[in-house]
Protein backbone atom coordinates (compact mmCIF):
# COMPACT_ATOMS: atom_id res chain seq x y z
CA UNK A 1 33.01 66.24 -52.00
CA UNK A 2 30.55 64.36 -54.25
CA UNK A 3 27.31 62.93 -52.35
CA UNK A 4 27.67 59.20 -52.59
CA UNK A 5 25.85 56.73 -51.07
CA UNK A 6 28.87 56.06 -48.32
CA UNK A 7 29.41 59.67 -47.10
CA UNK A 8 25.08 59.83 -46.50
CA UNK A 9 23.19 58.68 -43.66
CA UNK A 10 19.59 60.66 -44.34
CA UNK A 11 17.11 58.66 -42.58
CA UNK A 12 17.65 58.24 -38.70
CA UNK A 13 15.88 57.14 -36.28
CA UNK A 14 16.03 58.29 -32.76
CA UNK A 15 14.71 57.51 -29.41
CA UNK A 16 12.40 60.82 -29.82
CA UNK A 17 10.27 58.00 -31.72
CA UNK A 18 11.00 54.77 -32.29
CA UNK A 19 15.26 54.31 -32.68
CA UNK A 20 16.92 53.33 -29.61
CA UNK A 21 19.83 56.03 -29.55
CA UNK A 22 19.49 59.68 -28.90
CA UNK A 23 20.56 61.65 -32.04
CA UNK A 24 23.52 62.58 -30.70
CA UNK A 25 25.07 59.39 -30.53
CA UNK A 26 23.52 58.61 -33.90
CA UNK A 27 25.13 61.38 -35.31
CA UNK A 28 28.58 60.61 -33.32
CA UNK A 29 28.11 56.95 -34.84
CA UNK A 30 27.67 58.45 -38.32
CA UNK A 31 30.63 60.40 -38.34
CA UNK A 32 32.82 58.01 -36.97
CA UNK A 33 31.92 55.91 -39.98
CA UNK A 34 32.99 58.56 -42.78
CA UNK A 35 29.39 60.14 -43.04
CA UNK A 36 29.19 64.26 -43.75
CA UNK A 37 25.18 64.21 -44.41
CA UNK A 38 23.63 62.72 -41.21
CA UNK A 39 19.83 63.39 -41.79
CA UNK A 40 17.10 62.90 -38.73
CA UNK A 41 13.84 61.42 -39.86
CA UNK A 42 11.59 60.79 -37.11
CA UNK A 43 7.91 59.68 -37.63
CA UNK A 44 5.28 61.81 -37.72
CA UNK A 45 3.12 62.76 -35.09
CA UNK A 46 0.23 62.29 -36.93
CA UNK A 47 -1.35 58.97 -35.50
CA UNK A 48 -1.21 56.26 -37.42
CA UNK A 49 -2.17 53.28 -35.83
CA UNK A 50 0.69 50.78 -36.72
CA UNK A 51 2.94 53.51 -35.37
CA UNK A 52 1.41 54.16 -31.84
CA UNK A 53 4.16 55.16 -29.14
CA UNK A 54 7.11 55.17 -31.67
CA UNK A 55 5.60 58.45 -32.99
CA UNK A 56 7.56 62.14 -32.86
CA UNK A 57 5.38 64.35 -29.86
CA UNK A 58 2.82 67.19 -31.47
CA UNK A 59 5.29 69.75 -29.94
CA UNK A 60 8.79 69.35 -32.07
CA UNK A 61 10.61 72.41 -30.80
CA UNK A 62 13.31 69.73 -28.56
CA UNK A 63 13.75 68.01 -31.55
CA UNK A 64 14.86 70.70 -33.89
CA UNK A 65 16.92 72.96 -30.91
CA UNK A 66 19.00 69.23 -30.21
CA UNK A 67 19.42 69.10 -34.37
CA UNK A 68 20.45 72.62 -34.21
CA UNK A 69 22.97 72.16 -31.94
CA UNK A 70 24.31 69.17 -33.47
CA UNK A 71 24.83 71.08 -36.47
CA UNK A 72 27.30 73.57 -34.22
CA UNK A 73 29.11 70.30 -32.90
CA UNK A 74 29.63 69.07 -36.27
CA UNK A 75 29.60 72.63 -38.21
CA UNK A 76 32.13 72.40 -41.00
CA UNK A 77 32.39 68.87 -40.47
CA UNK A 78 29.50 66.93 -41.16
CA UNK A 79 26.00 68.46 -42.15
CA UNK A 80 23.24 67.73 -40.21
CA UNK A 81 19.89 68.11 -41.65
CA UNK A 82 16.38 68.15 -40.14
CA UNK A 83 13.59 65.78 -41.48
């Protein structure tokens, strides 16, 4: 499968910052479109001001263990990668 602009969605946001759906239904919504790279992409923690409350917590372990198991709901099927 080539990597073509249709088939990858690399730069999601969730509501773990500042998207308004949870990454699983972002990455339900992806594949339902025809994407097989769904990438999450949350902001930093770092503070930046212009960012305040739509910012990723300090602490990212819940964000990578719900990517990781997205990637065993989708294995085979549509790769899920952390950003």
């Amino acid at each position: 499968m080539s990597r073509t602009p249709e088939c990858c969605s690399v730069h999601t946001h969730s509501a773990l910052c500042d998207g308004k759906g949870t990454l699983a239904e972002m990455a339900a919504a992806a594949f339902g479109a025809g994407v097989r790279f769904f990438g999450a992409s949350g902001h930093s923690h770092t503070p930046v001001p212009h960012d305040a409350g739509g910012v990723l917590p300090e602490d990212l372990t819940d964000y990578r263990t719900r990517l990781e198991r997205l990637r065993e709901v989708y294995r085979g099927r549509m790769e899920v990668l952390l950003g």
